[in-house]
PDB file of N, CA and C in Angstrom:
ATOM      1  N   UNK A   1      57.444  17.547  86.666  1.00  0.00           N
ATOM      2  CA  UNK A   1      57.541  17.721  88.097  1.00  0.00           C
ATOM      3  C   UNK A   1      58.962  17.396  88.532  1.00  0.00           C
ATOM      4  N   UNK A   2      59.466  18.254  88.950  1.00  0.00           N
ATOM      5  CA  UNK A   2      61.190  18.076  90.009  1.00  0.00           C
ATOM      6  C   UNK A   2      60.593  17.497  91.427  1.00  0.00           C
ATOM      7  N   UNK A   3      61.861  16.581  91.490  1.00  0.00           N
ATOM      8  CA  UNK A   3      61.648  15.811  92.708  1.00  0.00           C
ATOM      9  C   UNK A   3      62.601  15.922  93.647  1.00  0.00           C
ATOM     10  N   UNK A   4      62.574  16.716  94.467  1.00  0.00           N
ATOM     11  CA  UNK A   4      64.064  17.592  95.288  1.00  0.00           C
ATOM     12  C   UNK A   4      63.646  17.033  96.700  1.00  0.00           C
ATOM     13  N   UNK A   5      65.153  17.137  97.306  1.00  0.00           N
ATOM     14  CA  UNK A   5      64.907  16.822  98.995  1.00  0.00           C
ATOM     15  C   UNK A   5      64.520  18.268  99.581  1.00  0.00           C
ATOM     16  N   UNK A   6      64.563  19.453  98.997  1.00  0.00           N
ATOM     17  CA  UNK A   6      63.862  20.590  99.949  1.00  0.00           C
ATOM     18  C   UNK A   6      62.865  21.571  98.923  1.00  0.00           C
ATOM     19  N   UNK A   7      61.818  21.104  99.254  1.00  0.00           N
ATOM     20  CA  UNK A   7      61.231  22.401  98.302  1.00  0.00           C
ATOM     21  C   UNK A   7      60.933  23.536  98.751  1.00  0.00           C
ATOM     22  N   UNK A   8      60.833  24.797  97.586  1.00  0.00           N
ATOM     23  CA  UNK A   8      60.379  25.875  97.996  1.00  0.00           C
ATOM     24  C   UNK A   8      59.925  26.628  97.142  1.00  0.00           C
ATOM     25  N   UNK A   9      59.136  28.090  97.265  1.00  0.00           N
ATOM     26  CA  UNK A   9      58.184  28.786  96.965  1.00  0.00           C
ATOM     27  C   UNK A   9      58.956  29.209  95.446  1.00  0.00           C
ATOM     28  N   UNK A  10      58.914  29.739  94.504  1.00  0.00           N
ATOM     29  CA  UNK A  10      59.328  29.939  93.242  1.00  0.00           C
ATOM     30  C   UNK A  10      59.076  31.672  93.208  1.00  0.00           C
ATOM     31  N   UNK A  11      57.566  31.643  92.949  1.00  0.00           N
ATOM     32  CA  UNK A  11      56.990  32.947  92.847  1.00  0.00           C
ATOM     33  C   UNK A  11      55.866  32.862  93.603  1.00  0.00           C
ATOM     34  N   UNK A  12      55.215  33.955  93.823  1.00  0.00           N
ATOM     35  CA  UNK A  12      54.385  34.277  94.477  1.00  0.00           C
ATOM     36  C   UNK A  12      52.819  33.149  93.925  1.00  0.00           C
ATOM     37  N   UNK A  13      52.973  32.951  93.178  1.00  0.00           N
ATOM     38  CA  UNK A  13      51.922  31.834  92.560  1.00  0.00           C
ATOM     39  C   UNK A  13      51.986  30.444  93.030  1.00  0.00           C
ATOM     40  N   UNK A  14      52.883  30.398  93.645  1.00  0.00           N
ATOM     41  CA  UNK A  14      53.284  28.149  94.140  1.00  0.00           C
ATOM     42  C   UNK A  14      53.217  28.468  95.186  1.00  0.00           C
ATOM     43  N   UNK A  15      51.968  27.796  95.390  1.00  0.00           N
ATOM     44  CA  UNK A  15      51.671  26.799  96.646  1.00  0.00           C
ATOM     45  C   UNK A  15      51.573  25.739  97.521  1.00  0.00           C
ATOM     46  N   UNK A  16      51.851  25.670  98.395  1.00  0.00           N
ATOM     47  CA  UNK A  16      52.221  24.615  99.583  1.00  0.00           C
ATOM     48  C   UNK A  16      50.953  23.675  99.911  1.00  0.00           C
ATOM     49  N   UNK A  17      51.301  22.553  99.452  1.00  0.00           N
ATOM     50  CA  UNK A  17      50.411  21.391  99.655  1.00  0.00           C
ATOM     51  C   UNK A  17      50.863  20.228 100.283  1.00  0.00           C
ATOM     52  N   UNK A  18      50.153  19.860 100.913  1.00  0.00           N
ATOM     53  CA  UNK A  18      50.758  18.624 101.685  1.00  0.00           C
ATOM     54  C   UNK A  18      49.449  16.938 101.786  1.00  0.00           C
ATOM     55  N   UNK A  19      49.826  16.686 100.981  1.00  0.00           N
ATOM     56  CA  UNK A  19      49.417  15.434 100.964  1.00  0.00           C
ATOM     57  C   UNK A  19      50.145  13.784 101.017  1.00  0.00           C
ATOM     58  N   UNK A  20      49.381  12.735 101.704  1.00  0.00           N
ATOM     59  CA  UNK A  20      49.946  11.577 101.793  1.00  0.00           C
ATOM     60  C   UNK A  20      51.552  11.303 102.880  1.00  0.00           C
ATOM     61  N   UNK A  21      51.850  12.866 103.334  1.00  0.00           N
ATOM     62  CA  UNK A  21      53.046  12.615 104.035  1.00  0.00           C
ATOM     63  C   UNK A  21      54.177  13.267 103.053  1.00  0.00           C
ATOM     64  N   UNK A  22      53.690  13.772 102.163  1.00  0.00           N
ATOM     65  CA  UNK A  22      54.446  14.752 101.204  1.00  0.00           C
ATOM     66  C   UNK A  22      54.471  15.794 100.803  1.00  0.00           C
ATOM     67  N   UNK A  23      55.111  16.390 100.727  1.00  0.00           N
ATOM     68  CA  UNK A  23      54.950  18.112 100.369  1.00  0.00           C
ATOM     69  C   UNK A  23      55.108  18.452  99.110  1.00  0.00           C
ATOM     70  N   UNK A  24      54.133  19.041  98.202  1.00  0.00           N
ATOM     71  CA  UNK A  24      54.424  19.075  97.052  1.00  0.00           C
ATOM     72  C   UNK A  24      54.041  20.739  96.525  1.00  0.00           C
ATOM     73  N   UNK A  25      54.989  21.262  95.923  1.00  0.00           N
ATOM     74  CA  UNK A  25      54.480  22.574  95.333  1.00  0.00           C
ATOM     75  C   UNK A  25      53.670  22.982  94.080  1.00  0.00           C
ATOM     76  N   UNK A  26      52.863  23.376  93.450  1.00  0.00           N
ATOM     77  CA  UNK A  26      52.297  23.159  92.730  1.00  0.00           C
ATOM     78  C   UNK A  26      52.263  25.159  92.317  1.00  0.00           C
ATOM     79  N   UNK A  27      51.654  25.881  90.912  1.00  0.00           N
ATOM     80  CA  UNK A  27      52.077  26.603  90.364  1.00  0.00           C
ATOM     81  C   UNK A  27      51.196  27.004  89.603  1.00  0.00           C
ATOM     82  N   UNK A  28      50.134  28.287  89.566  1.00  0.00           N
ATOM     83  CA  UNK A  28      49.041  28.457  88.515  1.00  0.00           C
ATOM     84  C   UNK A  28      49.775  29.101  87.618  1.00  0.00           C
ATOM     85  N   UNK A  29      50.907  30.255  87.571  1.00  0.00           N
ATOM     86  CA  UNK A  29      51.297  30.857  86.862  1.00  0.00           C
ATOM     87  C   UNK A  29      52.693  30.041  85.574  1.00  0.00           C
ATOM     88  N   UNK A  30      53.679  29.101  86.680  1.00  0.00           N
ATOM     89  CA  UNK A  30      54.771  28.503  85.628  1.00  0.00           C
ATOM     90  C   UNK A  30      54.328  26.828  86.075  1.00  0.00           C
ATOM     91  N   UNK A  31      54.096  25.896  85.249  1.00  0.00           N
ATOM     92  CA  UNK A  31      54.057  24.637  85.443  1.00  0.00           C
ATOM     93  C   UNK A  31      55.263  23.774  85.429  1.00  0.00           C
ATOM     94  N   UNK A  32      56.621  24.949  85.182  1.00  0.00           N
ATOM     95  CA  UNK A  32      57.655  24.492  85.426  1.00  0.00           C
ATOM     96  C   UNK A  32      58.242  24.460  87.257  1.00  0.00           C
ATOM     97  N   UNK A  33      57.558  24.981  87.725  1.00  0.00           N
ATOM     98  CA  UNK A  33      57.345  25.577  89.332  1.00  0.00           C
ATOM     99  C   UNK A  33      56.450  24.174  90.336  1.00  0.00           C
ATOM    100  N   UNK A  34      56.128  23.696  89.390  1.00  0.00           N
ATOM    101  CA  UNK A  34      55.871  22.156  90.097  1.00  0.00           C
ATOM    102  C   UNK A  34      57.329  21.292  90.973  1.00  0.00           C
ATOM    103  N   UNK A  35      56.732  21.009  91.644  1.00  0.00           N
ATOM    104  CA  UNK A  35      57.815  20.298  92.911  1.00  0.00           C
ATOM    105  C   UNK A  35      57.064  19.251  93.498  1.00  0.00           C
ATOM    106  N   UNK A  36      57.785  18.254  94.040  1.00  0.00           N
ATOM    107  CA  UNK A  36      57.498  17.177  95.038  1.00  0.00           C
ATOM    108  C   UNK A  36      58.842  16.772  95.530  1.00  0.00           C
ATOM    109  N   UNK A  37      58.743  16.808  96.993  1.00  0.00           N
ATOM    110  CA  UNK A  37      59.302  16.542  97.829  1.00  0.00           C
ATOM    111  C   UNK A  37      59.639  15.279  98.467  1.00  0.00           C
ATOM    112  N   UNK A  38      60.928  14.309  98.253  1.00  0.00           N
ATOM    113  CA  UNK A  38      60.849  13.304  98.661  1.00  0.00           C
ATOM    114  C   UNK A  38      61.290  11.795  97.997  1.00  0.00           C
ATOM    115  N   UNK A  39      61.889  11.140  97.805  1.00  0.00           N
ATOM    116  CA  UNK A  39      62.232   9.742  97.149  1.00  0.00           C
ATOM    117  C   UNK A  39      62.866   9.045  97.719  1.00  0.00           C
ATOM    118  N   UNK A  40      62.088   7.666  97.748  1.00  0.00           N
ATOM    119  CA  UNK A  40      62.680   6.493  98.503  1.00  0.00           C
ATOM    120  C   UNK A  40      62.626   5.203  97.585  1.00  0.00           C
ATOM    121  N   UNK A  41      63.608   4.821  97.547  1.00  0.00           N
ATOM    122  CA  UNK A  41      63.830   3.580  96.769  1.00  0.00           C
ATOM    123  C   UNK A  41      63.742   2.682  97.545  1.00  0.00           C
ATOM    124  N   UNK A  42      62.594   1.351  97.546  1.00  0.00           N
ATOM    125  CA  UNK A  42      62.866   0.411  98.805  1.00  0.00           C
ATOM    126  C   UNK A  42      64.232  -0.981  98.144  1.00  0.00           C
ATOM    127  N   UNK A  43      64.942  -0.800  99.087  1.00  0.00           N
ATOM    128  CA  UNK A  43      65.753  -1.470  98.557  1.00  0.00           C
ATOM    129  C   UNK A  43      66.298  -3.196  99.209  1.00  0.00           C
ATOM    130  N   UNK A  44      65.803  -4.275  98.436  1.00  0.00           N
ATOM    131  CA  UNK A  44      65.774  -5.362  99.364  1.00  0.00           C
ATOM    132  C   UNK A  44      67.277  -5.932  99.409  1.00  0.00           C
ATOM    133  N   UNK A  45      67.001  -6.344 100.782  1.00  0.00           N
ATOM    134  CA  UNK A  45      68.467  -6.797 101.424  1.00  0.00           C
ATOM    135  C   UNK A  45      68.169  -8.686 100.660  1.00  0.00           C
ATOM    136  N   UNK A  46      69.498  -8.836  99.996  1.00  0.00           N
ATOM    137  CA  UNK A  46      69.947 -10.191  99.412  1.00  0.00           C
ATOM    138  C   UNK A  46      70.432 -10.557 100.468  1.00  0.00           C
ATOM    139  N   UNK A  47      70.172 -11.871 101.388  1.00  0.00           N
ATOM    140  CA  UNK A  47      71.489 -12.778 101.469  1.00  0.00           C
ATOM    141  C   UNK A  47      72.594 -12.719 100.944  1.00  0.00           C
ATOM    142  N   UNK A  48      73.569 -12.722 101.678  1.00  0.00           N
ATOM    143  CA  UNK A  48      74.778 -12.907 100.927  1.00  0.00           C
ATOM    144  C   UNK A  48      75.383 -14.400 100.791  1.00  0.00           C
ATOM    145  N   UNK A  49      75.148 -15.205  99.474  1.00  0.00           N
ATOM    146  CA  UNK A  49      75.709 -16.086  99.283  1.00  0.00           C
ATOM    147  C   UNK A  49      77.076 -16.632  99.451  1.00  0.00           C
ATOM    148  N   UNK A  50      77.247 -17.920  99.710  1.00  0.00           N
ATOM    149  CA  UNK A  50      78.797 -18.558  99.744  1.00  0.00           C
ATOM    150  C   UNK A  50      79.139 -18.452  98.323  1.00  0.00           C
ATOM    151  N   UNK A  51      80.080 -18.630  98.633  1.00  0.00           N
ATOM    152  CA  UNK A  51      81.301 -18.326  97.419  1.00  0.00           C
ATOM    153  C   UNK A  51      81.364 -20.178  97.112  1.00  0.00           C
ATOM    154  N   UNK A  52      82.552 -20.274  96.008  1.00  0.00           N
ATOM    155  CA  UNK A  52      81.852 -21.907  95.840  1.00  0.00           C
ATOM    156  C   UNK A  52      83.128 -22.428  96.281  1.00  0.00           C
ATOM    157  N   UNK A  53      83.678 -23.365  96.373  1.00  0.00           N
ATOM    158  CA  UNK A  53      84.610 -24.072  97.399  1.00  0.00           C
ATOM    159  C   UNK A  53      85.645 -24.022  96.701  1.00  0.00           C
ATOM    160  N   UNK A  54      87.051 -23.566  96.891  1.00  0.00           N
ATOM    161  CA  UNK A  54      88.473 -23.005  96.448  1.00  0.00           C
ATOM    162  C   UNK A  54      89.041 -24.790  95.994  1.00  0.00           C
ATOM    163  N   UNK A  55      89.493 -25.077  95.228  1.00  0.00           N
ATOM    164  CA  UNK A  55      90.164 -26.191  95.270  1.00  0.00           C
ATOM    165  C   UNK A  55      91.418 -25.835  95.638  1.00  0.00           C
ATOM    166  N   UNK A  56      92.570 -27.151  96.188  1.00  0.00           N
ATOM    167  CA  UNK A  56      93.416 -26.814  96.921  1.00  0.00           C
ATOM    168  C   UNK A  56      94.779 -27.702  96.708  1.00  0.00           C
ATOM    169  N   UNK A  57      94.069 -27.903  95.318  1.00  0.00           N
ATOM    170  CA  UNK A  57      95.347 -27.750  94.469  1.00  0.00           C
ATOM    171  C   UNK A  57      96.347 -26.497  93.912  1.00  0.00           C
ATOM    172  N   UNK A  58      97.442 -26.787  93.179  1.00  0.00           N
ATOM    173  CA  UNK A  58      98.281 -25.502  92.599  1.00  0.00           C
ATOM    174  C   UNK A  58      97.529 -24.682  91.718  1.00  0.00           C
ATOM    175  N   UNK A  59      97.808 -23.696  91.503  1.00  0.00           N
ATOM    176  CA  UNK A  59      97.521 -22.651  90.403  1.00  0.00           C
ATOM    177  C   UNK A  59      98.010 -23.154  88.795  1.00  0.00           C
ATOM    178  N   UNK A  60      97.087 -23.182  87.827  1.00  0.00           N
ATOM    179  CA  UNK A  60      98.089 -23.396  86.641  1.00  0.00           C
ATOM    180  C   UNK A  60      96.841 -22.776  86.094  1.00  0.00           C
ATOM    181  N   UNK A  61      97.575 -22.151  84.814  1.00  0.00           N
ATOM    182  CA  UNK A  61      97.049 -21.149  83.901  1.00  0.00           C
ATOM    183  C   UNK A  61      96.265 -21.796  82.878  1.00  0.00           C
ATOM    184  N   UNK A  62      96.494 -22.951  82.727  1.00  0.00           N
ATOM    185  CA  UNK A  62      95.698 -23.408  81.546  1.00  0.00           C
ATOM    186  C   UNK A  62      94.359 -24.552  82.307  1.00  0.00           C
ATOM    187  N   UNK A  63      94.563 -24.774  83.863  1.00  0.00           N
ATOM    188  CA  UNK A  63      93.733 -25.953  84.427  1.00  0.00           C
ATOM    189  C   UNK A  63      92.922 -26.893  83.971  1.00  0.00           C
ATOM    190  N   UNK A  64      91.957 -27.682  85.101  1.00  0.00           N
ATOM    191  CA  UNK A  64      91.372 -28.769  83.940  1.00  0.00           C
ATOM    192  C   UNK A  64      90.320 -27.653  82.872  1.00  0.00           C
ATOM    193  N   UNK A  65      89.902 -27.049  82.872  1.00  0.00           N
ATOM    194  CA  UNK A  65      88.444 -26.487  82.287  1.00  0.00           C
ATOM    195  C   UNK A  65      89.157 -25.742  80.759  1.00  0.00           C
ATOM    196  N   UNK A  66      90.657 -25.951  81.062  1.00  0.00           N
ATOM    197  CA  UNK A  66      90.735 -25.119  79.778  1.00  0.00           C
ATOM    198  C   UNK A  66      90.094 -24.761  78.139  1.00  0.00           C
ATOM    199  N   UNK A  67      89.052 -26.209  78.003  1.00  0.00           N
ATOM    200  CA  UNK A  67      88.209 -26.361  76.937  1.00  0.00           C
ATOM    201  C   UNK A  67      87.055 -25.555  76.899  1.00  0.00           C
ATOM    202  N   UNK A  68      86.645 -25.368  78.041  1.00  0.00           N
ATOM    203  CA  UNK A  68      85.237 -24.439  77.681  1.00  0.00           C
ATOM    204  C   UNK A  68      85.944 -22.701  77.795  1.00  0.00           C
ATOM    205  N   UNK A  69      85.099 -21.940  77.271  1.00  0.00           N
ATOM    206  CA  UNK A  69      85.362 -20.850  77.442  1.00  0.00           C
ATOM    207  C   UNK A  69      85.051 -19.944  78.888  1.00  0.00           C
ATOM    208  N   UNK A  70      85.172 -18.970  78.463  1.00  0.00           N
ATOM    209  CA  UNK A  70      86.135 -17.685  79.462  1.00  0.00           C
ATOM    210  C   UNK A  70      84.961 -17.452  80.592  1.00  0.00           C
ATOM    211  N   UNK A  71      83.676 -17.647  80.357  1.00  0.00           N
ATOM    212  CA  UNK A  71      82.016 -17.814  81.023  1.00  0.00           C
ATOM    213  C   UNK A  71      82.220 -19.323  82.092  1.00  0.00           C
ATOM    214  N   UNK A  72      82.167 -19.760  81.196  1.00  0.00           N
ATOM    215  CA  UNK A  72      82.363 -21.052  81.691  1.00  0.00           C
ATOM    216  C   UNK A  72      83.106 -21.637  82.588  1.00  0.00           C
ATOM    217  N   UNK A  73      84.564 -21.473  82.234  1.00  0.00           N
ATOM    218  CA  UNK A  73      85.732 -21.232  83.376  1.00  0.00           C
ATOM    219  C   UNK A  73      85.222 -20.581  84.458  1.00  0.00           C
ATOM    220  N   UNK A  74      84.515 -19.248  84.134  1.00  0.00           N
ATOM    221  CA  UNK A  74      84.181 -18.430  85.629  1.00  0.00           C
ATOM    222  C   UNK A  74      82.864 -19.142  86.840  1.00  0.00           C
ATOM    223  N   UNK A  75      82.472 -20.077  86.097  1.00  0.00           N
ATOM    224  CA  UNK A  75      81.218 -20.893  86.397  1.00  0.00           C
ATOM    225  C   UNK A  75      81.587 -22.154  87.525  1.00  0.00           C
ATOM    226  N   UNK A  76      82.177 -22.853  86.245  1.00  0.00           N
ATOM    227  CA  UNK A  76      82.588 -24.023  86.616  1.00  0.00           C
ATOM    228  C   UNK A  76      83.516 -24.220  87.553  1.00  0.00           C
ATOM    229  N   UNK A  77      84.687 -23.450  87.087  1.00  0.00           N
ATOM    230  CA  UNK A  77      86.464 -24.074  88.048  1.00  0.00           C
ATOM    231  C   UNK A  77      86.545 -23.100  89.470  1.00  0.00           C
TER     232      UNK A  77
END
């Protein structure tokens, strides 16, 4: 089944059905002629979290965390 934002008639064999608030085409002759009309992804809204607090000290390339690795650094410092 193709899942398109506009469906339509193929051949003279697909017919127009409408169920549940959906339109779906359906096909005695090609079962490739199947259609449904329609897709919604529900998509939940996250909070957007704080960020974690900047220290306000200098920049240095090697800082305190330099012992743990490259994960870790991104975690921790």
């Amino acid at each position: 089944m193709k899942v398109r934002s506009s469906v339509k008639r193929m051949c003279e064999a697909c017919r127009v059905v409408r169920r549940r608030g959906k339109v779906f085409i359906t096909c005695k002759s090609n079962a490739k002629h199947k259609q449904r009309q329609g897709f919604h992804t529900a998509t939940s809204e996250s909070p957007v979290t704080a960020a974690a607090p900047v220290s306000t000290g200098g920049f240095s390339l090697f800082g305190t965390c330099s012992s743990f690795g490259m994960l870790a650094w991104r975690q921790l410092c």
